[in-house]
N, C-alpha and C. Protein backbone atom coordinates (compact mmCIF):
# COMPACT_ATOMS: atom_id res chain seq x y z
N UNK A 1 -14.18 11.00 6.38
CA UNK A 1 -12.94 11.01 5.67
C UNK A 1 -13.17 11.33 4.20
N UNK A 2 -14.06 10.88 3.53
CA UNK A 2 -14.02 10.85 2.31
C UNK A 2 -12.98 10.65 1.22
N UNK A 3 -13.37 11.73 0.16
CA UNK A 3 -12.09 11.81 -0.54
C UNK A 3 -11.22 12.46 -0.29
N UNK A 4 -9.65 12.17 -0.88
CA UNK A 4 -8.60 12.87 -0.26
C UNK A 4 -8.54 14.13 -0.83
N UNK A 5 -7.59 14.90 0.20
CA UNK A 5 -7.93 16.67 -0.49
C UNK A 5 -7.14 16.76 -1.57
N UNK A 6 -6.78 17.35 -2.84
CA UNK A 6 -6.17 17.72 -3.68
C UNK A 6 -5.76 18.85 -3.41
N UNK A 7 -4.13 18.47 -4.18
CA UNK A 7 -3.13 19.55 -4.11
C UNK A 7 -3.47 20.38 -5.45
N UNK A 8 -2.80 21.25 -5.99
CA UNK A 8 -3.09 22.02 -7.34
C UNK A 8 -1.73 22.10 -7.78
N UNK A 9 -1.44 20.78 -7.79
CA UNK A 9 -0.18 20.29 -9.39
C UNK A 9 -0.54 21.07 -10.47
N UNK A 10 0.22 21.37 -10.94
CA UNK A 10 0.35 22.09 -12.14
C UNK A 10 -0.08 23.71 -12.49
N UNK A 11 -0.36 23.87 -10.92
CA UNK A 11 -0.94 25.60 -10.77
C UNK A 11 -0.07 25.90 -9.64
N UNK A 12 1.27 25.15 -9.68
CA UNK A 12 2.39 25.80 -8.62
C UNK A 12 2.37 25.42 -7.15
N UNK A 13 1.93 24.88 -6.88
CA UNK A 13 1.66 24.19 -5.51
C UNK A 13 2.26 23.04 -5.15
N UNK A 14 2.82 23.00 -4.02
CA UNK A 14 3.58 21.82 -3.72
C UNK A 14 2.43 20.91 -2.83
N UNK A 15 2.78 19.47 -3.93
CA UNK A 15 2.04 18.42 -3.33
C UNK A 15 2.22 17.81 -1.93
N UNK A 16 1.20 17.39 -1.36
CA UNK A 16 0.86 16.73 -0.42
C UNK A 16 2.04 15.60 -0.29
N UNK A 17 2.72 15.29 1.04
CA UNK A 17 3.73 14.17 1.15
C UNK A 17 3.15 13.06 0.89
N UNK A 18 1.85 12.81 1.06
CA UNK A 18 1.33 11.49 0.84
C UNK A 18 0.93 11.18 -0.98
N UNK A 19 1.17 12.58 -1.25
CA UNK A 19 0.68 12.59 -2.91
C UNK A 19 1.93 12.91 -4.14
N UNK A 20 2.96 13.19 -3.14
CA UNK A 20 4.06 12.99 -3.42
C UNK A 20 4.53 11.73 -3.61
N UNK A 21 4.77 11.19 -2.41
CA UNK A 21 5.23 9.32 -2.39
C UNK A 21 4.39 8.72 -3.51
N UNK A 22 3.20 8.49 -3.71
CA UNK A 22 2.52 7.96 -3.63
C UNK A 22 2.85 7.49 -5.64
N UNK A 23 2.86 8.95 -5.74
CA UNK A 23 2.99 9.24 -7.32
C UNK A 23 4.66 9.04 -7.89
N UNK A 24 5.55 9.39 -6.89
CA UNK A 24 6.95 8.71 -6.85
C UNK A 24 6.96 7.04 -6.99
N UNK A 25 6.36 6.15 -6.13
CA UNK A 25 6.06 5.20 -6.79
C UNK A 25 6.19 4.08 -8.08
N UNK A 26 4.59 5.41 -8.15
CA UNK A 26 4.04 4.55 -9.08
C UNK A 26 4.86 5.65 -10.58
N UNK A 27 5.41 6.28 -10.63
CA UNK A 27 6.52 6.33 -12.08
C UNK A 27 7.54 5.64 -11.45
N UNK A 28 8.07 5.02 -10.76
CA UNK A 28 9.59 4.83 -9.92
C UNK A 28 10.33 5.75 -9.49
N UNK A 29 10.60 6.46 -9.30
CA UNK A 29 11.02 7.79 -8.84
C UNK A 29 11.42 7.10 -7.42
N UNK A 30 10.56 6.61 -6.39
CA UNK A 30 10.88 5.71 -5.57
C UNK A 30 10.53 4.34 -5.63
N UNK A 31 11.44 4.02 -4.62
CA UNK A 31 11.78 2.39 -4.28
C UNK A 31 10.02 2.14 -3.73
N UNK A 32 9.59 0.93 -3.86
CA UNK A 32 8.92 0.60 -2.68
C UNK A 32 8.64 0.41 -1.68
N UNK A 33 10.25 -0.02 -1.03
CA UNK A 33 10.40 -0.04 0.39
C UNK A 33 10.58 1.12 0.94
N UNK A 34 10.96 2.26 0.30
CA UNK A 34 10.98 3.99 0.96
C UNK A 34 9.39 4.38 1.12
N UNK A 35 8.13 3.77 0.33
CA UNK A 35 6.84 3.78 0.54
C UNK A 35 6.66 3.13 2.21
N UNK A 36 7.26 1.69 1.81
CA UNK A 36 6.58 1.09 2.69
C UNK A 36 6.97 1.53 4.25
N UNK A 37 8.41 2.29 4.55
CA UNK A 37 8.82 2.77 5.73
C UNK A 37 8.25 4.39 5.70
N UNK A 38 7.61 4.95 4.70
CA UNK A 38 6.80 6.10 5.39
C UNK A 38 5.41 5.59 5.92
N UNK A 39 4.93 4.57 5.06
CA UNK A 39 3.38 3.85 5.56
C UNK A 39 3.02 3.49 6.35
N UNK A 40 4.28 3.05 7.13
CA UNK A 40 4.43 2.18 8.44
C UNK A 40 4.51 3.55 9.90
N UNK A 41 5.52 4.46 8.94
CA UNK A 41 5.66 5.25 10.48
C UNK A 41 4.14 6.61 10.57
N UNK A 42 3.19 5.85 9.63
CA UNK A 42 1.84 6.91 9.71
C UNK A 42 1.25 5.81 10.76
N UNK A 43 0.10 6.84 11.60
CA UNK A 43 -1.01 6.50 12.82
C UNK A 43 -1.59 5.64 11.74
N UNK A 44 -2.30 4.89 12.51
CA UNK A 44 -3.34 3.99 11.98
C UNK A 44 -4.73 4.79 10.76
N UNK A 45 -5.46 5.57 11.58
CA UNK A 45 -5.82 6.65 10.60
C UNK A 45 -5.40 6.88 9.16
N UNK A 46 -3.80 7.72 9.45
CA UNK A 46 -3.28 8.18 8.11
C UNK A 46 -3.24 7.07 7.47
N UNK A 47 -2.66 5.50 7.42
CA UNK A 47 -2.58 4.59 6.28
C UNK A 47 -4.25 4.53 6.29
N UNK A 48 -5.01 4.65 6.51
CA UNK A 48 -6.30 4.35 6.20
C UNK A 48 -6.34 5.03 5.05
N UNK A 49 -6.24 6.66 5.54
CA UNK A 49 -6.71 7.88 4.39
C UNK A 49 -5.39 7.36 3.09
N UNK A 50 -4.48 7.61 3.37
CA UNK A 50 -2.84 6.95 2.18
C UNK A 50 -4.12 5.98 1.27
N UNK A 51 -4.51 4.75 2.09
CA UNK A 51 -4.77 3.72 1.01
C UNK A 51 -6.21 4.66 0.45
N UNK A 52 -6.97 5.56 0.82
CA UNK A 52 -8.27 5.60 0.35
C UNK A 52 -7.26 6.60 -0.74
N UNK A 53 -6.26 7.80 -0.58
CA UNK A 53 -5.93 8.07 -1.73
C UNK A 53 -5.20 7.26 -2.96
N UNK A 54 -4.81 6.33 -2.52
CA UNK A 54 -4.49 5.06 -3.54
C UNK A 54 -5.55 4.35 -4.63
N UNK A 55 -6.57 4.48 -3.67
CA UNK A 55 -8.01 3.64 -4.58
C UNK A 55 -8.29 5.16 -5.67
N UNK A 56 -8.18 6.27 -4.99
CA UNK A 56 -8.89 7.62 -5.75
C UNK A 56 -8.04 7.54 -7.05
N UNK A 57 -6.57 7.56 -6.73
CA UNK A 57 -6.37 7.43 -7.89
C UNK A 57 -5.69 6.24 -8.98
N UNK A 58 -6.31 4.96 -8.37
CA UNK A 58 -6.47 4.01 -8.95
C UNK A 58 -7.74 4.13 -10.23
N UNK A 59 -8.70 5.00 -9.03
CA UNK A 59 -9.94 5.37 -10.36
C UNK A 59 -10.13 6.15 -11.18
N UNK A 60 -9.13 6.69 -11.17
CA UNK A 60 -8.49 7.95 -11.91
C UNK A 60 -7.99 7.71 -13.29
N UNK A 61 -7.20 6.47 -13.09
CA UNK A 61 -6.21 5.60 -14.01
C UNK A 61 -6.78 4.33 -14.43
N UNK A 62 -8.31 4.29 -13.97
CA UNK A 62 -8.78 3.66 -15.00
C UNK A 62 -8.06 1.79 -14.29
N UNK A 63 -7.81 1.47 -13.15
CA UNK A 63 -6.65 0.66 -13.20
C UNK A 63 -7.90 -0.77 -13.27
N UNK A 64 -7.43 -1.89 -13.75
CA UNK A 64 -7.86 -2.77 -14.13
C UNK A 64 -7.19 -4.16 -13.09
N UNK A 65 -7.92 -5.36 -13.36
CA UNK A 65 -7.22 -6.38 -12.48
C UNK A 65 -6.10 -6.83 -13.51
N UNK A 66 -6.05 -6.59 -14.31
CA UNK A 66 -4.38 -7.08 -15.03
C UNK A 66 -3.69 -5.90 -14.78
N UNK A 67 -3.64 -4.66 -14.23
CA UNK A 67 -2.91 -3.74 -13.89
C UNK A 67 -2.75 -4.11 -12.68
N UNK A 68 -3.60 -4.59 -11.93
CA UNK A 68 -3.16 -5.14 -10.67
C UNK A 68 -2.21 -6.34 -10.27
N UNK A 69 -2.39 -7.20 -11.27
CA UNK A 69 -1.28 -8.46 -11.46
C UNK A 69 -0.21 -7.78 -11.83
N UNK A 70 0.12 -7.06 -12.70
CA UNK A 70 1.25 -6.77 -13.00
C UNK A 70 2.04 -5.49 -11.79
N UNK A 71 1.21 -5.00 -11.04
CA UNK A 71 1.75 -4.79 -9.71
C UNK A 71 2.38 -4.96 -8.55
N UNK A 72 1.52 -6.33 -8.17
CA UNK A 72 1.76 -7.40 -7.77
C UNK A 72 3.14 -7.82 -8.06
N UNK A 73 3.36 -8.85 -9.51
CA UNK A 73 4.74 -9.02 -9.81
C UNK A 73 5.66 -8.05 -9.21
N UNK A 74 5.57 -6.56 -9.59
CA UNK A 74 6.39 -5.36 -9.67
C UNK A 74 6.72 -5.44 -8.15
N UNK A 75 6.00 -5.73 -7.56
CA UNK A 75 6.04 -5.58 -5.82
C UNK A 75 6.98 -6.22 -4.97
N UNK A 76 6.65 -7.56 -5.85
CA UNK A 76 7.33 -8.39 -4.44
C UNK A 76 6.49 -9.26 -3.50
N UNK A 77 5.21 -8.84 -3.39
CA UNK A 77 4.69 -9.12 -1.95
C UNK A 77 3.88 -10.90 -2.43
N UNK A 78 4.31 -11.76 -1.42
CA UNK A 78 3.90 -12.88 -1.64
C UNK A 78 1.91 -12.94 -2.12
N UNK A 79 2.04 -13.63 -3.15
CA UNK A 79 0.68 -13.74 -3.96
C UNK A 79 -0.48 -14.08 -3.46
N UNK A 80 0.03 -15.29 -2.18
CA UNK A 80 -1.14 -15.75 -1.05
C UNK A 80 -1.36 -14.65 -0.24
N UNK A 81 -0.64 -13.98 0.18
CA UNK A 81 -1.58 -12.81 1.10
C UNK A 81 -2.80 -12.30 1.16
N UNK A 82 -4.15 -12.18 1.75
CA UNK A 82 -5.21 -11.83 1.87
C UNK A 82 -5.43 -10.83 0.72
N UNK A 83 -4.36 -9.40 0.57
CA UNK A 83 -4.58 -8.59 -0.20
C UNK A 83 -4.03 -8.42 -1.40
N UNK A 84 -3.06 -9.54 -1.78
CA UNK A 84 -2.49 -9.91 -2.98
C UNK A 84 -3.74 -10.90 -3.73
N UNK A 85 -4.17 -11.61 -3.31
CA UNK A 85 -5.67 -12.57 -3.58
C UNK A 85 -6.52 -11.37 -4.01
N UNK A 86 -6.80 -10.42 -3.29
CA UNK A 86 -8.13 -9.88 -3.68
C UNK A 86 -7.87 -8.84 -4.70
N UNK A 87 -6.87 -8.13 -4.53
CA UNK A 87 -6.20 -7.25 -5.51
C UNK A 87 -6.24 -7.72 -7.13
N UNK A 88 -6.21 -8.44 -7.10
CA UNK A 88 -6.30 -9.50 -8.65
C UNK A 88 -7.76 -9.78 -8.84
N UNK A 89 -8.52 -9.58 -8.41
CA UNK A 89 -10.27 -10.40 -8.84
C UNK A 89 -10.76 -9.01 -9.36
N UNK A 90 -11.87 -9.29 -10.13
CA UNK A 90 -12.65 -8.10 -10.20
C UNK A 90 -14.06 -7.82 -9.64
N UNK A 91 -14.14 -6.16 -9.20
CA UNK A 91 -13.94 -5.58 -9.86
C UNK A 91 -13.10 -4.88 -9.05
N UNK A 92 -11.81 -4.72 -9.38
CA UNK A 92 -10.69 -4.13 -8.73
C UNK A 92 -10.67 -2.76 -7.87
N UNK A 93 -11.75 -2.22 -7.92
CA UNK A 93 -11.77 -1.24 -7.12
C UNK A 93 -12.40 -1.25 -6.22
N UNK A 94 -13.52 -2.38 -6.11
CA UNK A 94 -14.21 -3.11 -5.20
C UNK A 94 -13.30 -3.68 -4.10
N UNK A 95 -12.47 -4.31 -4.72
CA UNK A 95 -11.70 -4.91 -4.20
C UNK A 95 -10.29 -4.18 -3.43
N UNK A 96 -9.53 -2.64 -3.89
CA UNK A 96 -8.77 -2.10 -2.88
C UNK A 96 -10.23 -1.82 -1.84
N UNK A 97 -11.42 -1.59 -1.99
CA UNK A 97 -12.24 -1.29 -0.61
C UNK A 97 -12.00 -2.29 0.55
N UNK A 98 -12.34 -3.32 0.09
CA UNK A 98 -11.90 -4.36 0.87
C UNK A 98 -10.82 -4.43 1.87
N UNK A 99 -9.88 -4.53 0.94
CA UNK A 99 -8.38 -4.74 1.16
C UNK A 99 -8.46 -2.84 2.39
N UNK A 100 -9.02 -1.82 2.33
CA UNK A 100 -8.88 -0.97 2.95
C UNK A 100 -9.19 -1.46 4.40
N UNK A 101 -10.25 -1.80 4.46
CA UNK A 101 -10.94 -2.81 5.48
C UNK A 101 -10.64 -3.79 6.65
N UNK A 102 -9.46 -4.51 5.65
CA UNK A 102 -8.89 -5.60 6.57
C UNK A 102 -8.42 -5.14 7.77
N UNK A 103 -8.69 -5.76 8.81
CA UNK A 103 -8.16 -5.74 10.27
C UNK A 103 -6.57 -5.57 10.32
N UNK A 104 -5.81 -4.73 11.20
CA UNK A 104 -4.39 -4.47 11.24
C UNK A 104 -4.04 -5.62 11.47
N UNK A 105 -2.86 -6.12 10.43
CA UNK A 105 -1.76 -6.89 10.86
C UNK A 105 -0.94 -7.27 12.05
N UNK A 106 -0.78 -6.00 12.65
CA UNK A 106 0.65 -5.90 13.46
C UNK A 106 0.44 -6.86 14.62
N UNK A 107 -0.85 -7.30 15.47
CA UNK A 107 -0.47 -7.90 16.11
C UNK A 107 -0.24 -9.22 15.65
N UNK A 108 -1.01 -9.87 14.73
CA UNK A 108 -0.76 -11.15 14.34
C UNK A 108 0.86 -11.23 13.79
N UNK A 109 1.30 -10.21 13.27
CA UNK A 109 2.73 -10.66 12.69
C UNK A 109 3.71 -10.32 13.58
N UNK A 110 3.29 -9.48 14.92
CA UNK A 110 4.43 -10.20 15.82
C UNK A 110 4.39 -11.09 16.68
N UNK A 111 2.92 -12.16 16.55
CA UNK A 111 2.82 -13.20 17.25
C UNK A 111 3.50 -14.18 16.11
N UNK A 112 3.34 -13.79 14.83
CA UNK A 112 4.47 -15.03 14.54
C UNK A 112 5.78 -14.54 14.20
N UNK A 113 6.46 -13.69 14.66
CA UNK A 113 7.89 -13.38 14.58
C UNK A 113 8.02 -14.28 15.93
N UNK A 114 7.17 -13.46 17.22
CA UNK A 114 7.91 -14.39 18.40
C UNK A 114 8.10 -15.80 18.40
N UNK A 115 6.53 -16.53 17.51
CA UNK A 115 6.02 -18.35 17.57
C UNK A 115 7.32 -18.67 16.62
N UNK A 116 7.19 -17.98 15.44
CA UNK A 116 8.03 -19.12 14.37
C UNK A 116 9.01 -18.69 13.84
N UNK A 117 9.59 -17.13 14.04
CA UNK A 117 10.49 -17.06 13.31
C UNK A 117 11.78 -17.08 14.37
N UNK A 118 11.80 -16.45 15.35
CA UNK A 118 12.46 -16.67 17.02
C UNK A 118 14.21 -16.57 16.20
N UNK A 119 14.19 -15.34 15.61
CA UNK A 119 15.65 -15.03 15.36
C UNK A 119 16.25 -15.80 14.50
N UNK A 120 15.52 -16.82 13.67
CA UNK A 120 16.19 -17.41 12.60
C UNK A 120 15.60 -17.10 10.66
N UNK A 121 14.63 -15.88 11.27
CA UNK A 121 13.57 -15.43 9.68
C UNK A 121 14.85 -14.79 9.02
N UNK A 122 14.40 -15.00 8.03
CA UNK A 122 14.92 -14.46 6.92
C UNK A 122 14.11 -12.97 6.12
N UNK A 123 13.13 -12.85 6.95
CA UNK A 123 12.28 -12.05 5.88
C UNK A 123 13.05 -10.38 6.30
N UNK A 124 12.76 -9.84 5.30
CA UNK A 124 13.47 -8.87 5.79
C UNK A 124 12.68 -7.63 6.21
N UNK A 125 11.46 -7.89 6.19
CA UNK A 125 10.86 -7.04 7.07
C UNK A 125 10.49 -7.17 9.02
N UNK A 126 11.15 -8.21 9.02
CA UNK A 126 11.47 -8.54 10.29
C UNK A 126 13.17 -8.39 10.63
N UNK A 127 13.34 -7.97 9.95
CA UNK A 127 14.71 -7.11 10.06
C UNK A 127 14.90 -5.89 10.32
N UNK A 128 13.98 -5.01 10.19
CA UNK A 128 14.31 -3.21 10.07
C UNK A 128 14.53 -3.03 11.22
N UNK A 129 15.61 -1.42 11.43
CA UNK A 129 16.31 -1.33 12.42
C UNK A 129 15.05 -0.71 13.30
């Protein structure tokens, strides 16, 4: 996999959808949750490569663990989470590797939609249509 391929921004070329979003983002241009419902409907694979172009140009930007806290805030995403914890320590780029790493979610979080949330969650990602 390596690194991700580059588009040629600024020599007339239309960017990559994943380098599009990605950079929509992070100026606001988009919502987060319009990230998070293209992230979701990529193969397992593609969010792999998505997050390895996230770290590329995390290192690009120089990004720091107080750039990462203040992300965090910006986000939303509860602070105890495995990758909200590590996202904050340094050395932060060490640390999206990690966080690339972690084992998929999906089955554990629909063993606890069925165990504990059983049609009364509130979260609203257990809501999407």
């Amino acid at each position: 996999m390596g690194c991700p391929r580059h588009s040629s921004l600024g020599a007339g070329a239309n960017p990559r959808a994943s380098e599009r979003i990605i950079n929509e983002v992070a100026q606001g241009f988009r919502a987060p949750d319009g990230a998070v419902d293209w992230f979701t409907s990529l193969e397992r694979a593609e969010q792999k490569e998505a997050l390895r172009e996230v770290v590329h140009y995390s290192m690009q930007a120089r990004a720091s663990a107080h750039d990462a806290r203040d992300g965090l805030l910006r986000s939303g995403v509860k602070p105890t989470m495995t990758p909200a914890v590590l996202i904050v320590r340094k050395p932060v780029l060490e640390q999206m590797g990690k966080i690339i790493n972690l084992p998929h979610s999906a089955v554990a979080d629909t063993r606890r939609r069925e165990r504990e949330c059983q049609g009364t969650c509130r979260h609203a990602w257990h809501a999407l249509p």
